[in-house]
Protein backbone atom coordinates (compact mmCIF):
# COMPACT_ATOMS: atom_id res chain seq x y z
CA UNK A 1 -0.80 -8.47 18.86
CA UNK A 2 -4.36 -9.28 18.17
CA UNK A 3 -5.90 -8.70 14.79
CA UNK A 4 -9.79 -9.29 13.96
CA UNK A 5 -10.08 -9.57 10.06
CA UNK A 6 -13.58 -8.95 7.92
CA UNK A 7 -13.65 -11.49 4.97
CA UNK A 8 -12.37 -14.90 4.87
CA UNK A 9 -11.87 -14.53 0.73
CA UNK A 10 -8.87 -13.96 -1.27
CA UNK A 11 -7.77 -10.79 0.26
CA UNK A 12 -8.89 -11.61 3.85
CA UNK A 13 -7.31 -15.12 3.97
CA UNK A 14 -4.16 -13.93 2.94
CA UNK A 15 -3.58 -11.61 5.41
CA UNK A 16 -5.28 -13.31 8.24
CA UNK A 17 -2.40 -16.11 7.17
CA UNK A 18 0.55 -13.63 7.25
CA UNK A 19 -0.42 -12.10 10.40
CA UNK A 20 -0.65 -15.82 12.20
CA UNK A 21 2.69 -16.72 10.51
CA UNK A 22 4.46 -13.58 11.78
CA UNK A 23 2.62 -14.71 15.60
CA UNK A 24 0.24 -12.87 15.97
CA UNK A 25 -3.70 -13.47 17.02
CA UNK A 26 -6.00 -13.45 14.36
CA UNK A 27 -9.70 -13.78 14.03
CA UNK A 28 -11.95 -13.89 10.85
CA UNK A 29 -15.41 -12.31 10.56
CA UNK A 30 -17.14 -14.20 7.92
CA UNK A 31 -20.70 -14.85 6.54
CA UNK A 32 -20.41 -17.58 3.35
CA UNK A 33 -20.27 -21.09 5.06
CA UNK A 34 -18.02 -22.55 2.30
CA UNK A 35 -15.38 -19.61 3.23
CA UNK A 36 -15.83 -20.18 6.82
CA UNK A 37 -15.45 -23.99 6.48
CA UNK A 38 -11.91 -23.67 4.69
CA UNK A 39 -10.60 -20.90 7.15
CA UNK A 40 -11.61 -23.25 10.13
CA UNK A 41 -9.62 -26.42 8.21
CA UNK A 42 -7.17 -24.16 7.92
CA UNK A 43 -6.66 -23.89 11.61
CA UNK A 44 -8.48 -20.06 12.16
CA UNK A 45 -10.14 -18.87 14.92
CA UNK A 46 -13.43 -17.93 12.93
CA UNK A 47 -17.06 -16.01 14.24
CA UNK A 48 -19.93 -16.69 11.67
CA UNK A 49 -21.68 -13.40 11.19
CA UNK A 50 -22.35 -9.95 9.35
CA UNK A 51 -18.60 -7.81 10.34
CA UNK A 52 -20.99 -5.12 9.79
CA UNK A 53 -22.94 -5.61 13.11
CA UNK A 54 -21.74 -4.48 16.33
CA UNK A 55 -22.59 -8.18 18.07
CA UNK A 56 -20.78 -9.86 15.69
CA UNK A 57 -17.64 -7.93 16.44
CA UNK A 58 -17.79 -7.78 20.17
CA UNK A 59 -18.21 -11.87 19.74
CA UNK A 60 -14.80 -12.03 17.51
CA UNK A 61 -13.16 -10.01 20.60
CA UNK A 62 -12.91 -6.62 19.34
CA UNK A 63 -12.37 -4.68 22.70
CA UNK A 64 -9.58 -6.72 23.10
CA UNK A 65 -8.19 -5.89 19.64
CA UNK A 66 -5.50 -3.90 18.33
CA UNK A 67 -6.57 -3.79 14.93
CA UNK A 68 -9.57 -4.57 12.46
CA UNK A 69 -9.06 -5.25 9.19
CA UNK A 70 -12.07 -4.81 7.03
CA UNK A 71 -11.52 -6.37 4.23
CA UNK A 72 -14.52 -7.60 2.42
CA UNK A 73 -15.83 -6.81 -1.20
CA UNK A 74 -18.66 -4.77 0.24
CA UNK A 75 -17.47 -1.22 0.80
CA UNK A 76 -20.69 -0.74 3.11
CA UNK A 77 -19.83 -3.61 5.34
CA UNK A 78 -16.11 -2.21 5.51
CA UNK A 79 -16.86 1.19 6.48
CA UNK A 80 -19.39 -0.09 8.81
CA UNK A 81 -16.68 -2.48 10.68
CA UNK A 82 -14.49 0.39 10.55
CA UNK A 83 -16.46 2.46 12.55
CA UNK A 84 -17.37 -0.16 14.64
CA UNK A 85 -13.74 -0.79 15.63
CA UNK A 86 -13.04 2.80 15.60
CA UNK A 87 -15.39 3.19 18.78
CA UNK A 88 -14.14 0.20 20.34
CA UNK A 89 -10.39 1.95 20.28
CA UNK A 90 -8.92 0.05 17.46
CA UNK A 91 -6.94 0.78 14.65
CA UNK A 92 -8.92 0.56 11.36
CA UNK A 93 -7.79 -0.32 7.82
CA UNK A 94 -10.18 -0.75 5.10
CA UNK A 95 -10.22 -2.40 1.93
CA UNK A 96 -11.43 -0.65 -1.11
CA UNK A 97 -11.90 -2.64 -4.34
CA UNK A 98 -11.45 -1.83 -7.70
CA UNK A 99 -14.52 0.17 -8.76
CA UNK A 100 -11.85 2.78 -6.51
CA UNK A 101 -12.12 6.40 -7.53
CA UNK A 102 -10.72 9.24 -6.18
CA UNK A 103 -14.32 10.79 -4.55
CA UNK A 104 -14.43 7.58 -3.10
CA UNK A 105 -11.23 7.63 -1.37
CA UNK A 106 -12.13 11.57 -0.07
CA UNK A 107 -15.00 10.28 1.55
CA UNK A 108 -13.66 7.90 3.73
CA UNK A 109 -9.97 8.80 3.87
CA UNK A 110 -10.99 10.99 7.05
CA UNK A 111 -12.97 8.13 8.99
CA UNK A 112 -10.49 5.32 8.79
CA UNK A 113 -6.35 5.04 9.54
CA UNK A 114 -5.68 3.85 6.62
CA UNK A 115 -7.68 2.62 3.31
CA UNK A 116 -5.98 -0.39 0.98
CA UNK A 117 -6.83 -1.00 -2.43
CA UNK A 118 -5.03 -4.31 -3.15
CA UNK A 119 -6.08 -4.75 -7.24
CA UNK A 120 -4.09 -1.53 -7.38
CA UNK A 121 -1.07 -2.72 -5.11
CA UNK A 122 -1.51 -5.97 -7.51
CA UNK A 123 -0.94 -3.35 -10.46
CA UNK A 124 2.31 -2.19 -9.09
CA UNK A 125 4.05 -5.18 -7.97
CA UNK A 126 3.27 -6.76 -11.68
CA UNK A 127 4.38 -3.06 -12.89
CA UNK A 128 7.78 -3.37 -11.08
CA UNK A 129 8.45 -6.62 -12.54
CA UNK A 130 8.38 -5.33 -15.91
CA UNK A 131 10.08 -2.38 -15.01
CA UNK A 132 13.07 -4.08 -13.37
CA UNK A 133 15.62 -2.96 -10.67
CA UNK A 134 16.04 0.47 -11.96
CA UNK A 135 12.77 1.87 -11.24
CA UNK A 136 10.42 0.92 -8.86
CA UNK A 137 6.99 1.68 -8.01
CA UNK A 138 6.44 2.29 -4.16
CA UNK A 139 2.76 3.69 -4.24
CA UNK A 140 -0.32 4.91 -5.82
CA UNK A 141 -1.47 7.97 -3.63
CA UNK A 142 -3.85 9.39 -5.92
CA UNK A 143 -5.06 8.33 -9.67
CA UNK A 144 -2.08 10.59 -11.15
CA UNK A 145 0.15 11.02 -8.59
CA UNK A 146 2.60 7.90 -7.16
CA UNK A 147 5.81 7.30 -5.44
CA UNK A 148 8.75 5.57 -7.41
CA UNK A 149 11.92 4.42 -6.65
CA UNK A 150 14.79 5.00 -8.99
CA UNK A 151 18.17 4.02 -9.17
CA UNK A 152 20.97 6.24 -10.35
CA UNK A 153 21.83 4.26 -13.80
CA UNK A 154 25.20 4.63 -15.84
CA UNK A 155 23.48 6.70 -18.43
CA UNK A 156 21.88 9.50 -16.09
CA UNK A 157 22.40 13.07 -17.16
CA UNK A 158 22.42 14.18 -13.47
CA UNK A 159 25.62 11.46 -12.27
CA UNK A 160 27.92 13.87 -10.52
CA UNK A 161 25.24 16.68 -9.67
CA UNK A 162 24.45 17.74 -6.27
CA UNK A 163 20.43 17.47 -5.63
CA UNK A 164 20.33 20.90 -5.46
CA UNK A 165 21.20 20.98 -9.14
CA UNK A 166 18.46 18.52 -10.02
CA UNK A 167 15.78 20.12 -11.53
CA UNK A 168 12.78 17.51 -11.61
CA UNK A 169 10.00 18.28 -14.23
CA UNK A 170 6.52 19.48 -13.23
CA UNK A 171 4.87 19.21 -9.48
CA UNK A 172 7.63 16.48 -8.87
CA UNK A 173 9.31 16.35 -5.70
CA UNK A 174 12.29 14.49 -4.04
CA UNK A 175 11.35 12.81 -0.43
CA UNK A 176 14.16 10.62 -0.14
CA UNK A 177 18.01 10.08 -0.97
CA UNK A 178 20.39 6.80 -0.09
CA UNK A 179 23.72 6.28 -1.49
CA UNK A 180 24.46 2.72 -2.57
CA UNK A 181 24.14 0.43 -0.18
CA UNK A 182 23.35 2.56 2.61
CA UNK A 183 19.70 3.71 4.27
CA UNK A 184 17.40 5.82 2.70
CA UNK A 185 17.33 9.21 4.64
CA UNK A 186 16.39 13.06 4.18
CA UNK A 187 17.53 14.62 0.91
CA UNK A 188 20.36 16.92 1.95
CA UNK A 189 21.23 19.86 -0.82
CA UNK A 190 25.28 18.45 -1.07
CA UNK A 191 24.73 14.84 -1.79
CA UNK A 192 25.70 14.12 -5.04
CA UNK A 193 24.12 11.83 -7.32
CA UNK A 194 26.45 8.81 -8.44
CA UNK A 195 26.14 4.91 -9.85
CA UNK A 196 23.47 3.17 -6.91
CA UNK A 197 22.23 5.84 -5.36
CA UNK A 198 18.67 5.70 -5.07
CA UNK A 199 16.10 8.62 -4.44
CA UNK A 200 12.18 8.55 -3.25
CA UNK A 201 10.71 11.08 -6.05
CA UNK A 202 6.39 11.68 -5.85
CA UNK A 203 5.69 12.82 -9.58
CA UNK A 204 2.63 13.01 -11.52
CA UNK A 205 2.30 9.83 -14.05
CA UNK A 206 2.41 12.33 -16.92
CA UNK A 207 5.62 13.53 -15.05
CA UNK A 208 7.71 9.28 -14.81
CA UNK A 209 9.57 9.12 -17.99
CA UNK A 210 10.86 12.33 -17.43
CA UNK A 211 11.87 12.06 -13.72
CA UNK A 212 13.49 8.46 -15.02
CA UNK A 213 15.18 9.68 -17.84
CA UNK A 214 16.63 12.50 -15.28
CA UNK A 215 17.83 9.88 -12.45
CA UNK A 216 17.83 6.73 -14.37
CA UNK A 217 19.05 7.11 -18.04
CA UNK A 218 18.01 5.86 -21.02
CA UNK A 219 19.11 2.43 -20.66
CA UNK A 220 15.54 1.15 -19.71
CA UNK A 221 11.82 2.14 -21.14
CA UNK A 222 8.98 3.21 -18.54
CA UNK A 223 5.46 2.99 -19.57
CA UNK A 224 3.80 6.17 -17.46
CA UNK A 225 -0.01 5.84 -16.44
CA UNK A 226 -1.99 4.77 -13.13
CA UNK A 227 -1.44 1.08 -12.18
């Protein structure tokens, strides 16, 4: 596949380097000289320009594209790429940074396929390393609501139930079930809950300790709040 990227920073680089190790086609939009000096060294296909500029994006070969990443610092230049690519038939993914609020993410949600925040992905994979194998966070969707992970522990009050019988607290809601070792599928009413099994639960951050003291036990602490 062939990927045009916005940004030759941090967040740009990165996946521009993931995408080319995994074989795909990659070319980086960038403006700073020193940034597009080390992508070049560091073999990249790179057009010097504003990604926010329709010229500049036809030059990095974006009718041939399957997919733009903007990824800059600049939310304006982002959106702008985004639309860009959108009318050239490409999928769009754009990068908010961490000034992200929830209005923001309204706004644009709509206009793009899909909008990355990657402080806040940063948040969660430090957040799951503190938390362990028990628990894990999957995503942020909104500022109080996110997607976790949980493994049935030896302590859990609900070992044995069915997942009918599990009564998770609040606006909680199971999207997921997988015994141990075995794919994660739909949640049917019979499965029982035993030692491995791991359910998908979206809960409200005011809403974790309880879901994990449900599925997990008591055998590990969880923090709640946003990442």
């Amino acid at each position: 596949m062939r990927f045009v990227i916005i940004g030759g920073g941090r967040v740009g680089s990165r996946v521009a380097r993931v995408l080319r190790e995994e074989g795909h086609d990659v070319t980086i939009v960038e403006l700073d000289e020193d940034r597009i000096e080390r992508c070049r060294a560091n073999g990249f296909e790179v057009v010097a320009g504003d990604g926010s500029h329709e010229d500049v994006l036809v030059d990095a070969g974006i009718d041939d594209a399957d997919a733009l990443g903007a990824l800059t610092s600049d939310l304006n230049v982002n959106f702008a790429a985004c639309m860009i690519g959108k009318h050239h038939g490409c999928r769009t993914v754009m990068r908010i940074d961490e000034e992200y609020r929830e209005e923001i993410y309204q706004k644009y949600a709509e206009e793009v396929d899909e909008i990355v925040y990657p402080e806040r992905l940063g948040a969660i994979l430090a957040k799951n390393a503190l938390l362990g194998g028990s628990i894990r966070a999957i995503a942020d969707i909104a500022q109080n609501l996110q997607v976790v992970l949980l493994t049935v522990g030896e302590d859990s009050p609900m070992r044995g139930y069915t997942l009918s019988e599990v009564a998770l607290p609040g606006q909680s809601h199971l999207l997921a079930f997988g015994k141990e070792g075995e794919p994660m599928g739909v949640p049917l009413p019979d499965d029982s809950l035993e030692l491995g099994d791991r359910v998908a639960v979206l809960a409200d951050f005011s809403a974790l300790g309880e879901v994990r003291q449900l599925i997990v036990g008591d055998d590990v602490a969880y923090v709640t709040g946003g990442a």
